[in-house]
N, C-alpha and C. Protein backbone atom coordinates (compact mmCIF):
# COMPACT_ATOMS: atom_id res chain seq x y z
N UNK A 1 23.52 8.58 15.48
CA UNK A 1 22.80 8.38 14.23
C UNK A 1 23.35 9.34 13.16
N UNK A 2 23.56 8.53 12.02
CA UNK A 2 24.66 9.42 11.19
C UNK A 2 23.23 9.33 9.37
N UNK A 3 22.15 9.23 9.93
CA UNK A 3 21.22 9.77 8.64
C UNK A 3 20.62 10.32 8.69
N UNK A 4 20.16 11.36 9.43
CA UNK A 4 19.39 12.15 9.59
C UNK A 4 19.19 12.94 8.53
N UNK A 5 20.25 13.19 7.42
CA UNK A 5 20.14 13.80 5.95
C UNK A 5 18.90 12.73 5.05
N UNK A 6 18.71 11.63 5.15
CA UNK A 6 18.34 10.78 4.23
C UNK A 6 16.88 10.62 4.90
N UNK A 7 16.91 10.62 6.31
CA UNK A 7 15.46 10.68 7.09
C UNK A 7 14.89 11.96 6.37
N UNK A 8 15.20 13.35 6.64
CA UNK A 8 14.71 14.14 6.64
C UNK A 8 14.18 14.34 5.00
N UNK A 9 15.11 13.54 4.46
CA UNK A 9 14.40 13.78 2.41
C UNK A 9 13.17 12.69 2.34
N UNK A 10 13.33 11.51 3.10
CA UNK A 10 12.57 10.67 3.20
C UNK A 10 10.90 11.32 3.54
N UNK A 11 11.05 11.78 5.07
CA UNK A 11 10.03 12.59 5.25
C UNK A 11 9.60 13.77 4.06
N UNK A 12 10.44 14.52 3.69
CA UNK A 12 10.14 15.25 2.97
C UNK A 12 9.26 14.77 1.51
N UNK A 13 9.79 13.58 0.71
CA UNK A 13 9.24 12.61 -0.38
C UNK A 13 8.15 12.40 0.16
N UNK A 14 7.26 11.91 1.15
CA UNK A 14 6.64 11.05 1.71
C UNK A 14 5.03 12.69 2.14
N UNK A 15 5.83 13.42 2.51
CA UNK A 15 5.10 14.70 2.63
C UNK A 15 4.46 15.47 1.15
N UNK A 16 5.14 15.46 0.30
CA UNK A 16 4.72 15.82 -1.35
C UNK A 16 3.72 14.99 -1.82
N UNK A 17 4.05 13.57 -1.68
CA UNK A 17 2.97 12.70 -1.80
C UNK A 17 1.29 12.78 -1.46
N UNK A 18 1.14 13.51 -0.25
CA UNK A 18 0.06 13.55 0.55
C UNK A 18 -0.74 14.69 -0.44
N UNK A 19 -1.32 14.76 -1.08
CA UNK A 19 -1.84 15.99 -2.24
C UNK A 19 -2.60 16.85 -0.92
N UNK A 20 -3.65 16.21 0.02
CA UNK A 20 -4.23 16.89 1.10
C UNK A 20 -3.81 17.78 1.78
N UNK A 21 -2.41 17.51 2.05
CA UNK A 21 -2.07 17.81 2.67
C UNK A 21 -1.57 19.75 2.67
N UNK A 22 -1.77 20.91 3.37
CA UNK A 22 -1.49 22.29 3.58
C UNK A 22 -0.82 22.78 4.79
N UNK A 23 0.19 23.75 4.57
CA UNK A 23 0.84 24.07 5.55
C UNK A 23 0.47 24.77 5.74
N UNK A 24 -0.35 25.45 7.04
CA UNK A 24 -0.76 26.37 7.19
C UNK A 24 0.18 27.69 7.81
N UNK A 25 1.80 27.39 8.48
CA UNK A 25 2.73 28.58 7.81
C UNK A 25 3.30 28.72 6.32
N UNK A 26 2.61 28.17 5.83
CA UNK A 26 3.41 28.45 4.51
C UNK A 26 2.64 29.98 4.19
N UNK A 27 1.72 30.08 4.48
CA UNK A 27 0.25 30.72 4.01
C UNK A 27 0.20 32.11 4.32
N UNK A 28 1.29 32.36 5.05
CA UNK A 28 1.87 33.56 5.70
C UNK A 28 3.27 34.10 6.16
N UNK A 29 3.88 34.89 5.97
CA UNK A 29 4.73 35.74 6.37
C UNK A 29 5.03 36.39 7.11
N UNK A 30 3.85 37.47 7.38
CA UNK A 30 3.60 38.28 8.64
C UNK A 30 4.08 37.84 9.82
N UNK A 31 4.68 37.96 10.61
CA UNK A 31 4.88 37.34 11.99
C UNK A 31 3.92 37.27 13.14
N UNK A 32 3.23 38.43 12.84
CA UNK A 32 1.95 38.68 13.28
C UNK A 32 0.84 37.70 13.12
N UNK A 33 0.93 37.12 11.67
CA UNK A 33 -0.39 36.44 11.55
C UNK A 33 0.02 35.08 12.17
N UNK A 34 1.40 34.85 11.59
CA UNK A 34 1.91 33.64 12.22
C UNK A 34 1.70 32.81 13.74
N UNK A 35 1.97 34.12 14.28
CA UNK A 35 1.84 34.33 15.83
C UNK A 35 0.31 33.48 15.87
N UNK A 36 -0.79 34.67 15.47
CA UNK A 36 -1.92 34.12 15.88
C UNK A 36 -2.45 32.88 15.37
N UNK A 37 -2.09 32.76 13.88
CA UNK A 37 -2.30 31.30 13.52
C UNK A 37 -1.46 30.60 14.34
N UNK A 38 -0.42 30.66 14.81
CA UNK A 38 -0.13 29.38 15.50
C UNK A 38 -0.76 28.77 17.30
N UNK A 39 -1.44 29.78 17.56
CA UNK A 39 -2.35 29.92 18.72
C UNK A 39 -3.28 28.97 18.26
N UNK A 40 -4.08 29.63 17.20
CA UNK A 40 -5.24 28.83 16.88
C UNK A 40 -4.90 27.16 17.11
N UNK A 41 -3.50 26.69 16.35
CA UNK A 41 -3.28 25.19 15.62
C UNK A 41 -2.99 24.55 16.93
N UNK A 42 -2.90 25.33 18.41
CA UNK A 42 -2.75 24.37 19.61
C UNK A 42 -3.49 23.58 19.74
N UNK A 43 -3.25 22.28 19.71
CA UNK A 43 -4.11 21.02 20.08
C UNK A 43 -5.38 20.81 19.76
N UNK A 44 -5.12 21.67 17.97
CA UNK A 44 -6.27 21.08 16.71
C UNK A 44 -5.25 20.75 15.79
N UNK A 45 -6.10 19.92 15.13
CA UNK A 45 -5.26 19.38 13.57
C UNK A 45 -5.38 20.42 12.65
N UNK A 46 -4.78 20.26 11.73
CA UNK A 46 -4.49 21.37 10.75
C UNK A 46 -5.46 21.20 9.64
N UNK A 47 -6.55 20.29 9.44
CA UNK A 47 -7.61 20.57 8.92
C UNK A 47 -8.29 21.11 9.45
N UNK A 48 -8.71 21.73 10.90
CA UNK A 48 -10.01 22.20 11.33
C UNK A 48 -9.43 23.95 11.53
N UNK A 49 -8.15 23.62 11.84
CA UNK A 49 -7.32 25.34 12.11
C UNK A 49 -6.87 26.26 11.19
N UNK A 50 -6.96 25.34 9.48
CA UNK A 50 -6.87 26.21 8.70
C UNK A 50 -7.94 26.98 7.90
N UNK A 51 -8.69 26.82 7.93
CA UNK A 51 -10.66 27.18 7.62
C UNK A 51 -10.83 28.09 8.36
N UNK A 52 -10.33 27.70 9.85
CA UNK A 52 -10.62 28.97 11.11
C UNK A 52 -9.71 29.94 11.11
N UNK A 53 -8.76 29.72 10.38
CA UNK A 53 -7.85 30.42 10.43
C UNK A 53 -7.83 31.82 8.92
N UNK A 54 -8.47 31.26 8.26
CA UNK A 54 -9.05 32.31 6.51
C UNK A 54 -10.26 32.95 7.28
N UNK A 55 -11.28 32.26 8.29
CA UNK A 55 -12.52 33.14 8.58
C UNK A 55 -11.96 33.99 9.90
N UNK A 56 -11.20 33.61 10.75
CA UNK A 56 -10.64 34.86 11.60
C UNK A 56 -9.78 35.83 11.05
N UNK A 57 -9.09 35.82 9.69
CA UNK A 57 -8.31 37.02 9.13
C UNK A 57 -9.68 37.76 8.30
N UNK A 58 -10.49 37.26 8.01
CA UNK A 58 -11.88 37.65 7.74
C UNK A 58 -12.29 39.19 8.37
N UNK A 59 -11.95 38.85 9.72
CA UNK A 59 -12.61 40.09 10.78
C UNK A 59 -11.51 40.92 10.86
N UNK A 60 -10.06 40.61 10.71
CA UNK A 60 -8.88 41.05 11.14
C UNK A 60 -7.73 40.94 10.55
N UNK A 61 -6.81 41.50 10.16
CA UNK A 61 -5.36 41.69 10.06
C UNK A 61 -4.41 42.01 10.73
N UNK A 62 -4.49 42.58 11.32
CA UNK A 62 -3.59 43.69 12.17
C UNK A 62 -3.71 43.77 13.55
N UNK A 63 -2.84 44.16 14.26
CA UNK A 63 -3.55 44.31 15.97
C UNK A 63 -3.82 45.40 16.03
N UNK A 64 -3.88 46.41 15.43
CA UNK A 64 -4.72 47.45 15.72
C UNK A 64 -6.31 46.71 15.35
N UNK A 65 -6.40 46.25 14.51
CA UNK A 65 -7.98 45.90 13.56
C UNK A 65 -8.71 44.41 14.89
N UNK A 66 -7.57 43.69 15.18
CA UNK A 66 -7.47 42.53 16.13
C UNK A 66 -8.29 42.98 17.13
N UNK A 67 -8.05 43.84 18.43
CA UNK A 67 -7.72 44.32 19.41
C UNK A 67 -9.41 45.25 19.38
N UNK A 68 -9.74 45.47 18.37
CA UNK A 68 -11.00 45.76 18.33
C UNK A 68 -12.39 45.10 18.07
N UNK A 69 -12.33 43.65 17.93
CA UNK A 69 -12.96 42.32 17.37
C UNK A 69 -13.90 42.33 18.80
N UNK A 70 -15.34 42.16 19.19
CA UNK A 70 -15.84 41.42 20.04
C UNK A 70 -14.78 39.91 20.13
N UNK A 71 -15.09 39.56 21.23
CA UNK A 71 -14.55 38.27 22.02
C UNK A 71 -15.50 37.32 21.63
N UNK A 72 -16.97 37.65 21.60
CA UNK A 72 -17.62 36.52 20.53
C UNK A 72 -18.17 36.61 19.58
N UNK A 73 -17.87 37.31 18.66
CA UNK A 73 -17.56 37.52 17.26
C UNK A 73 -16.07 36.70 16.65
N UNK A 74 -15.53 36.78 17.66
CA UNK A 74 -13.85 35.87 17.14
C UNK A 74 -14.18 34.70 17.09
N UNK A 75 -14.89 34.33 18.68
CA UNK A 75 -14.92 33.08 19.31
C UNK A 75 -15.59 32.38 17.84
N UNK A 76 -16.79 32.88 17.78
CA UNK A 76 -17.63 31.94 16.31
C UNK A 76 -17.05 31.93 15.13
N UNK A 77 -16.03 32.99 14.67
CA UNK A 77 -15.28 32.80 13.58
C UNK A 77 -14.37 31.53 13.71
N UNK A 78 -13.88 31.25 15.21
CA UNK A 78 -12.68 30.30 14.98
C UNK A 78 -13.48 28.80 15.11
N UNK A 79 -14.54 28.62 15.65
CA UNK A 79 -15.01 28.00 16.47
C UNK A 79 -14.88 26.69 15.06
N UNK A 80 -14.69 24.68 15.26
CA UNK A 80 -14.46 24.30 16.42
C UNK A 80 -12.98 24.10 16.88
N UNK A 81 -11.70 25.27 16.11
CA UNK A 81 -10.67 24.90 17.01
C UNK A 81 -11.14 24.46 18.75
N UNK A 82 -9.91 24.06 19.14
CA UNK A 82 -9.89 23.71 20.68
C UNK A 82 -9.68 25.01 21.52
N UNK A 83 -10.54 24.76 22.51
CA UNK A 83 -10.50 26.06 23.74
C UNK A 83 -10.84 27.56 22.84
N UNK A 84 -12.12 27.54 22.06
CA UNK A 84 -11.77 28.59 20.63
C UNK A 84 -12.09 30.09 21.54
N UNK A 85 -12.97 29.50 23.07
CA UNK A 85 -13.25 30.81 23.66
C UNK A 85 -11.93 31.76 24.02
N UNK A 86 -11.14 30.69 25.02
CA UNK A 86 -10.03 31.39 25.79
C UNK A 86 -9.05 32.17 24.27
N UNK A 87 -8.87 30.81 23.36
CA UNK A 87 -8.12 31.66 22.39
C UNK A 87 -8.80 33.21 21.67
N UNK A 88 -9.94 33.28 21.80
CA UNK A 88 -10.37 34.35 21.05
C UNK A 88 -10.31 35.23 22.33
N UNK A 89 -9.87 35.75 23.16
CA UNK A 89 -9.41 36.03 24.52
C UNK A 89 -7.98 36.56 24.47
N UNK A 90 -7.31 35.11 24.14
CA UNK A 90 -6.00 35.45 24.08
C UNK A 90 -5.84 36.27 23.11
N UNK A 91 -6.26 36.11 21.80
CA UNK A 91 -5.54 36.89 20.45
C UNK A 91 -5.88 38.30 20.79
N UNK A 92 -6.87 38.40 21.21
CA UNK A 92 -7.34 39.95 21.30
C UNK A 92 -6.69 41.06 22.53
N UNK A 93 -6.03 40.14 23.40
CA UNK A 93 -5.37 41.23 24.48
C UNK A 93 -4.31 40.76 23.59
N UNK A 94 -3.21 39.87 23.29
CA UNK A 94 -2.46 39.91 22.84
C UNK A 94 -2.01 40.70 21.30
N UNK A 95 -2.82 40.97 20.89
CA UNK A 95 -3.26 42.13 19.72
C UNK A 95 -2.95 43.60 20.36
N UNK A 96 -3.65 43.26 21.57
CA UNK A 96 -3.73 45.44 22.27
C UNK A 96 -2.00 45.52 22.88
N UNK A 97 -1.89 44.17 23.78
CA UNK A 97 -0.49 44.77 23.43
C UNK A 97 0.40 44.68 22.44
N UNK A 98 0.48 44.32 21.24
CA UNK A 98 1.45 44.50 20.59
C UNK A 98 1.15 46.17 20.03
N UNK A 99 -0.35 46.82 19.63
CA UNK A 99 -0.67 47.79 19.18
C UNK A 99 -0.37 48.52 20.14
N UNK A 100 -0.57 48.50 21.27
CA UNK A 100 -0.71 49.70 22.41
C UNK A 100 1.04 49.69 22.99
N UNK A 101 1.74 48.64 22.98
CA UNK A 101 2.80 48.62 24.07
C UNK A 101 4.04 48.10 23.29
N UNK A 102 3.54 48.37 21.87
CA UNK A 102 4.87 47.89 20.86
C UNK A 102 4.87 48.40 20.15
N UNK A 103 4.30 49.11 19.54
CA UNK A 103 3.83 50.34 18.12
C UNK A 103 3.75 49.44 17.15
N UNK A 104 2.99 48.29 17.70
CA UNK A 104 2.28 47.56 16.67
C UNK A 104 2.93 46.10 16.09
N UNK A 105 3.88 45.75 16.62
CA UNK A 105 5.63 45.56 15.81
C UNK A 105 5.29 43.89 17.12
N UNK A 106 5.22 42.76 16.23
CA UNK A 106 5.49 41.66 16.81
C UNK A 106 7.09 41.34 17.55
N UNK A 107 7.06 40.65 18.42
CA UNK A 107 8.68 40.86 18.72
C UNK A 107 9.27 39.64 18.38
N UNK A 108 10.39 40.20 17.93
CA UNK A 108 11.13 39.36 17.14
C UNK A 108 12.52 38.07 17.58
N UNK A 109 12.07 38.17 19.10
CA UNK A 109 13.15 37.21 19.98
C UNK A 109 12.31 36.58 20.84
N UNK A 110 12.66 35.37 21.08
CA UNK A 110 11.86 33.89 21.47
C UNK A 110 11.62 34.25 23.30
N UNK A 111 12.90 35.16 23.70
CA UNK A 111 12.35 35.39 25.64
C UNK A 111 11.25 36.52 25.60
N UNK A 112 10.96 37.06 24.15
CA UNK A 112 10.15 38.37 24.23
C UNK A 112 8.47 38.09 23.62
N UNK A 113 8.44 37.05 22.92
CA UNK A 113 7.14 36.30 22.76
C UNK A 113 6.61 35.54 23.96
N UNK A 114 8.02 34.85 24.69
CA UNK A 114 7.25 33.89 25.58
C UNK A 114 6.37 34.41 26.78
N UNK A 115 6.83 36.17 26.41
CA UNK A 115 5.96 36.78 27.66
C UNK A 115 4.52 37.35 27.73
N UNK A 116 3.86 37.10 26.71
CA UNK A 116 3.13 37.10 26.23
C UNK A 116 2.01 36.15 26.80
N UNK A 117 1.15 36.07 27.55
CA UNK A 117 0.35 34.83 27.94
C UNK A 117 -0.04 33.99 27.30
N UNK A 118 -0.01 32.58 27.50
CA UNK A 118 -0.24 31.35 26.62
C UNK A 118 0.53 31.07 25.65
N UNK A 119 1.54 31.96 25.44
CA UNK A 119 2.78 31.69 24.32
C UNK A 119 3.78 30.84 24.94
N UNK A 120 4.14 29.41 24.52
CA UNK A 120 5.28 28.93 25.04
C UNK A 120 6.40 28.92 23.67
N UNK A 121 7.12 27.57 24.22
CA UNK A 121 8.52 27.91 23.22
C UNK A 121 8.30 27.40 22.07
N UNK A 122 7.64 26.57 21.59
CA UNK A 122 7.05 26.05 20.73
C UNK A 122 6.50 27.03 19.69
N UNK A 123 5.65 28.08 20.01
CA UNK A 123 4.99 29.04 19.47
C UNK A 123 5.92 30.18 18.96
N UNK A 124 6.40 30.39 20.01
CA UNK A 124 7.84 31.17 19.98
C UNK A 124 8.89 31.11 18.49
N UNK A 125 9.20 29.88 19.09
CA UNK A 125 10.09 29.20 17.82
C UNK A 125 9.61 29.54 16.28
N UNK A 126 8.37 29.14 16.40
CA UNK A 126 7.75 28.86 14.93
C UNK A 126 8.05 30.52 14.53
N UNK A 127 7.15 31.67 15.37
CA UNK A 127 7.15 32.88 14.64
C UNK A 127 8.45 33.46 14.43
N UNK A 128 9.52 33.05 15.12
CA UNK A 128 10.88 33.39 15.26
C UNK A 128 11.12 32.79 13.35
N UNK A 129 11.25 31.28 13.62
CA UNK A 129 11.17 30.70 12.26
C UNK A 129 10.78 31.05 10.96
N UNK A 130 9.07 31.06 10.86
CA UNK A 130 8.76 31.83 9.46
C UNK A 130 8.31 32.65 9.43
N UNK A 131 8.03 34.11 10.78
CA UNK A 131 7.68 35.05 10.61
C UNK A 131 8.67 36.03 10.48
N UNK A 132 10.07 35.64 11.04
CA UNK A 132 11.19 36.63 10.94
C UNK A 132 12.29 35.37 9.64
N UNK A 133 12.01 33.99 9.54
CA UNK A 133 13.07 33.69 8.62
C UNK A 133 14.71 33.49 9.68
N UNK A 134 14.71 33.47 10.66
CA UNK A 134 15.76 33.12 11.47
C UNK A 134 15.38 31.30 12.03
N UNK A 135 16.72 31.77 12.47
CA UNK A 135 17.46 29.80 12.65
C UNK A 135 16.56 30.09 14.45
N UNK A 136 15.68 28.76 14.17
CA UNK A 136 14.78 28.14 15.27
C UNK A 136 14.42 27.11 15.03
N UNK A 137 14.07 26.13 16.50
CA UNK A 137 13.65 24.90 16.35
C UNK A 137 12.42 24.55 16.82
N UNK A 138 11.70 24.71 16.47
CA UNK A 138 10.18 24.89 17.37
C UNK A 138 9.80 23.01 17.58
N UNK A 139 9.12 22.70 18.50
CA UNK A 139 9.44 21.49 19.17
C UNK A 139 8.42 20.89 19.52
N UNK A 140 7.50 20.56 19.25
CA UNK A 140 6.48 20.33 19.82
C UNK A 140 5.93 18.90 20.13
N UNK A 141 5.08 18.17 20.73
CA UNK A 141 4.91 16.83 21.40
C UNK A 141 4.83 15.39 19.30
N UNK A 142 5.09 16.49 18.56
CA UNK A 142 5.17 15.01 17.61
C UNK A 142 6.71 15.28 17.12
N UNK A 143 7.17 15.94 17.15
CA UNK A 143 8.67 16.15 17.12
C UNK A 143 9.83 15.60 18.08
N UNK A 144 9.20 16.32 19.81
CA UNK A 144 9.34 15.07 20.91
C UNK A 144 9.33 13.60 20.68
N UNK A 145 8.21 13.32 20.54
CA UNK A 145 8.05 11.79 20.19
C UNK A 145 8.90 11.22 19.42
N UNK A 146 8.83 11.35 17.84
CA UNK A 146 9.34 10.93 17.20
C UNK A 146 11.00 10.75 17.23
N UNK A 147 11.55 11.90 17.52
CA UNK A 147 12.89 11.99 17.79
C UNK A 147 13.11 10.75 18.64
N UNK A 148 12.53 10.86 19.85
CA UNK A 148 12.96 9.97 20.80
C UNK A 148 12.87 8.23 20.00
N UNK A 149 11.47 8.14 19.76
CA UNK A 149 11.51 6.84 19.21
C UNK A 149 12.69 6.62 17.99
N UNK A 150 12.85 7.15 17.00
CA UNK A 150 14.43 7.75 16.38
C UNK A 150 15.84 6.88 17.24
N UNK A 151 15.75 7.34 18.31
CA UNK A 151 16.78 6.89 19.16
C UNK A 151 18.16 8.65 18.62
N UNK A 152 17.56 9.33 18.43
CA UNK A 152 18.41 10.73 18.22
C UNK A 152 18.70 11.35 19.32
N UNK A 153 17.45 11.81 20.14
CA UNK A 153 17.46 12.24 21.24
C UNK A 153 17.25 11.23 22.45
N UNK A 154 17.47 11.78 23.65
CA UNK A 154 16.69 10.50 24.63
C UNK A 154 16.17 11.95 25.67
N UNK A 155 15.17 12.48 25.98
CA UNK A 155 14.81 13.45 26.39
C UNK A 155 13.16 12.99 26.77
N UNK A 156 12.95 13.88 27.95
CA UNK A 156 11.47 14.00 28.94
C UNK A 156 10.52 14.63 28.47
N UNK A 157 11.22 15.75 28.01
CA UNK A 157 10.01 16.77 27.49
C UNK A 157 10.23 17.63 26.48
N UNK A 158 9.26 18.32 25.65
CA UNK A 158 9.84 19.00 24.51
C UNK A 158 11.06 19.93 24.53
N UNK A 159 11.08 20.54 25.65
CA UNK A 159 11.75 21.73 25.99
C UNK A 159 13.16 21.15 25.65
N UNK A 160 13.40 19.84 26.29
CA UNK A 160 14.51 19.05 26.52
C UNK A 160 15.26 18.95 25.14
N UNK A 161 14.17 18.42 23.97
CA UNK A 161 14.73 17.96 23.22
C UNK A 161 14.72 19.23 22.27
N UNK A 162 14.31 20.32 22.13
CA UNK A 162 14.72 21.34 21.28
C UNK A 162 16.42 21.78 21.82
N UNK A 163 16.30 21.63 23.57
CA UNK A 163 17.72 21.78 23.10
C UNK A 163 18.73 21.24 23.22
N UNK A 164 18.71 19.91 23.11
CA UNK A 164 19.10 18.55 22.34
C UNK A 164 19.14 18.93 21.22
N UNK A 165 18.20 19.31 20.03
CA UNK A 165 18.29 19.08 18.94
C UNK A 165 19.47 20.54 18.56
N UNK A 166 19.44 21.50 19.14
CA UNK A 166 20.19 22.93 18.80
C UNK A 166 21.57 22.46 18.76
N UNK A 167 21.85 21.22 19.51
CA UNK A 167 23.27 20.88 19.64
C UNK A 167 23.24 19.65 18.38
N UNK A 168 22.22 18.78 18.60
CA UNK A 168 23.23 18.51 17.54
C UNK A 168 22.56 18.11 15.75
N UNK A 169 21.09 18.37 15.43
CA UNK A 169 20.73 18.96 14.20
C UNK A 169 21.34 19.66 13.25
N UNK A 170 21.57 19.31 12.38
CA UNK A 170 22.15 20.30 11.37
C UNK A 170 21.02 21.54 11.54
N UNK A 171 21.59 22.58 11.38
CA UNK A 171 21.35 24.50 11.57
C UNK A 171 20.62 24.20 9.64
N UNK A 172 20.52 23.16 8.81
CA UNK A 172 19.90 23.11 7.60
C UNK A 172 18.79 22.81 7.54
N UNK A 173 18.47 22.12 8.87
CA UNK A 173 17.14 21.34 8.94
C UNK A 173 16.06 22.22 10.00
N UNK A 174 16.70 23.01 10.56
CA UNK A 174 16.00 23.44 11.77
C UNK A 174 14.54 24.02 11.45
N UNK A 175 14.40 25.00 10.49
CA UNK A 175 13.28 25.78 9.86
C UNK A 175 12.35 24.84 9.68
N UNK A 176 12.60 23.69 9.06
CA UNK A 176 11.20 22.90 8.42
C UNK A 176 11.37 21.45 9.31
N UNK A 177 12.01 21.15 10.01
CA UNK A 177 11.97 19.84 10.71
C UNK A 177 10.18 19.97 11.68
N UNK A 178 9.80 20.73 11.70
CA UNK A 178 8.78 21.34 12.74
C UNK A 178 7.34 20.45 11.43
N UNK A 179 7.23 20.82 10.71
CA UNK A 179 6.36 20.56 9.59
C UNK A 179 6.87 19.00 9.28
N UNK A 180 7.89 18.75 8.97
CA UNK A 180 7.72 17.10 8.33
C UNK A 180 6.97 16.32 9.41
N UNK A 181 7.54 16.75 10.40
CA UNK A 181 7.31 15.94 11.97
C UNK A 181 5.92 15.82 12.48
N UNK A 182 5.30 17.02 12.39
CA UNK A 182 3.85 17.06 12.75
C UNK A 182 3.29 16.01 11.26
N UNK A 183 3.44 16.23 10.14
CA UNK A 183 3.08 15.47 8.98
C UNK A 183 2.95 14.11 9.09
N UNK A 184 4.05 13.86 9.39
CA UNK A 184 4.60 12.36 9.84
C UNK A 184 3.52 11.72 11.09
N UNK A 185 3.72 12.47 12.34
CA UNK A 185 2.91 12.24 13.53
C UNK A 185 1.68 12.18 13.29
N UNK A 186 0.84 13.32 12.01
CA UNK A 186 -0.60 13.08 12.67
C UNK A 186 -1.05 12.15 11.98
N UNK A 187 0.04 11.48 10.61
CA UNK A 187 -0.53 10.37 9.14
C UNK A 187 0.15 8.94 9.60
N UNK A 188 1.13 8.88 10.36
CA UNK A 188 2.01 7.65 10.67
C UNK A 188 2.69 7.33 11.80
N UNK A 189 2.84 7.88 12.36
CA UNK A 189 3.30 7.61 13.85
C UNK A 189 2.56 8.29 15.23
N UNK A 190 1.64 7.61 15.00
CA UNK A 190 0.34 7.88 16.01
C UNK A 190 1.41 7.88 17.54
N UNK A 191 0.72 8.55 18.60
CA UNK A 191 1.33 8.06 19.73
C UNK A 191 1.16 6.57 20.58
N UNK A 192 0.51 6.06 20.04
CA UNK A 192 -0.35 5.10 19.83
C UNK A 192 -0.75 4.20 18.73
N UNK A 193 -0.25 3.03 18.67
CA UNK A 193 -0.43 2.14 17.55
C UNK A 193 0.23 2.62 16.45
N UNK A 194 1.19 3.24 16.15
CA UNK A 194 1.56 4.19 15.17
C UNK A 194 1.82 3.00 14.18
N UNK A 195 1.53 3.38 12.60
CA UNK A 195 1.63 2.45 11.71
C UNK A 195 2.77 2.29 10.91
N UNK A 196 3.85 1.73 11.60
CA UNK A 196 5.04 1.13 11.57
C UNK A 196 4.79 0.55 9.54
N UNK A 197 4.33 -0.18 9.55
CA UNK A 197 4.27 -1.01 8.09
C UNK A 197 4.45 0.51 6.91
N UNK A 198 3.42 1.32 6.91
CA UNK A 198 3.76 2.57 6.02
C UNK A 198 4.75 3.72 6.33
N UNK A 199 6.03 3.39 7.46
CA UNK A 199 6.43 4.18 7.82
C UNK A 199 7.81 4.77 6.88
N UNK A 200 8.01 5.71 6.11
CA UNK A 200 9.09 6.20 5.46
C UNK A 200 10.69 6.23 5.77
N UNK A 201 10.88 6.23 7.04
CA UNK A 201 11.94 6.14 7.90
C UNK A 201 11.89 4.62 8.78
N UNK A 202 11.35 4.12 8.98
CA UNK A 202 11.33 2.68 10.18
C UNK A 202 12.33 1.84 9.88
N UNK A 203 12.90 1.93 8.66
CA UNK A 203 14.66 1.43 8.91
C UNK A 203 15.35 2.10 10.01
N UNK A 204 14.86 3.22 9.90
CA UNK A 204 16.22 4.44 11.43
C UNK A 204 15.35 3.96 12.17
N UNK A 205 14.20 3.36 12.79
CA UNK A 205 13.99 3.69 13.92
C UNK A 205 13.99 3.00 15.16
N UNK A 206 14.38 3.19 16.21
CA UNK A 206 15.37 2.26 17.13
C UNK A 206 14.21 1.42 17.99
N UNK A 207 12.63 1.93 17.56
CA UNK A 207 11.22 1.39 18.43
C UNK A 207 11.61 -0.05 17.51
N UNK A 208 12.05 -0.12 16.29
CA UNK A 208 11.84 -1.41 15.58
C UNK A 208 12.93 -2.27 15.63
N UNK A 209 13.77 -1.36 16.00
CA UNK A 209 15.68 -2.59 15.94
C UNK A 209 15.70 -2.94 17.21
C-alpha cells in the first residue's frame, strides 16, 4: 500500500472536523502525568477519562504528592473510569516508586516502564512518545484493527503489528498515528458493524475491495 500519506491527512481532516472531540495527551507534557493519564484511558473512552483525569490531578501532581493520596480518596476522584479501584492502586505504588526508587524521575525507555506493574507496550510507547517527544509507536487494539482491515499489516496481536508498523511506517507518522486511530475506531470503525458509508479512508480499505 503506497497511500498511507493521503490516509493519514484524510484521518487527520476528518479528526478537526469532530469539534467534540479532546486529546487528552495533548493536555500534558509531563511524562509523569502522561504515564498516569494513560492508565486511567485503559478500556474507557476518552470522554469519561478526561473529567477523571482534571479531578485526579486535583489531589496530585507529582509522585511524591501521588504516593501520599488515600487509595479511596483516588478511587472516587477517578471513579467511573474502568477497574477505577485497582487503578487507584496502581498509580499510587507506582508513584512511591518512581519517588522512592528513582529520585522522582519517570523513566524514559519503553523496557524500563514496562516494569512497572500493569504497564504494557502500549502505555509505554505513548509516554516514550509525548512525554519524552521521541520516535514511538504505541499500538493499541483500534490501531491493530484498523491497520489490519487496511490490508497494511496482516498481524495477531498488537504487539505484532507495532512491530510491523516500525518497519515499515514512515518514522513521520509514528507520534500521532496512535490518536487518529483511536478517533477513527471509537466514531467509525466500530469492531463491529463499523460504519463503512461515513468512512474517510474506505477507498484504501481492503474489508471493502
Amino acid at each position: 500500500m503506497n497511500n498511507i500519506d493521503q490516509i493519514v491527512q484524510n484521518l487527520k481532516d476528518a479528526k478537526q472536523k469532530r469539534s467534540e472531540f479532546v486529546d487528552l495527551m495533548d493536555s500534558f507534557s509531563d511524562p509523569y502525568l502522561v504515564l498516569i493519564a494513560c492508565i486511567l484511558s485503559l478500556r474507557t473512552n476518552d470522554k469519561t477519562t478526561y473529567p477523571a483525569t482534571l479531578r485526579m490531578l486535583e489531589l496530585a501532581r507529582t509522585p511524591r504528592e501521588m504516593k501520599s493520596v488515600e487509595v479511596s480518596e483516588l478511587a472516587k476522584a477517578i471513579y467511573p473510569v474502568g477497574f477505577y479501584e485497582n487503578k487507584a492502586k496502581q498509580i499510587i505504588e507506582l508513584s512511591r516508586q518512581i519517588d522512592e526508587e528513582l529520585d522522582g524521575k519517570c523513566p524514559s525507555e519503553i523496557e524500563d516502564l514496562i516494569k512497572f506493574n500493569g504497564v504494557g507496550r502500549k502505555t509505554a510507547n505513548l509516554v516514550v512518545a509525548r512525554g519524552f517527544n521521541k520516535l514511538a509507536i504505541c499500538v493499541d487494539v483500534h490501531v491493530h484493527r484498523i491497520f489490519n482491515r487496511l490490508g497494511y499489516v496482516k498481524t495477531k496481536t498488537p504487539e505484532e503489528t507495532e512491530f510491523a508498523l516500525r518497519e515499515k511506517l514512515p518514522v513521520k507518522h509514528w507520534i500521532d498515528i496512535n490518536t487518529l486511530m483511536v478517533t477513527h475506531g471509537q466514531n467509525v470503525c466500530f469492531p463491529r458493524k463499523p460504519n463503512c458509508s461515513e468512512c474517510p479512508i474506505a477507498e484504501y480499505c481492503m474489508r471493502l475491495i
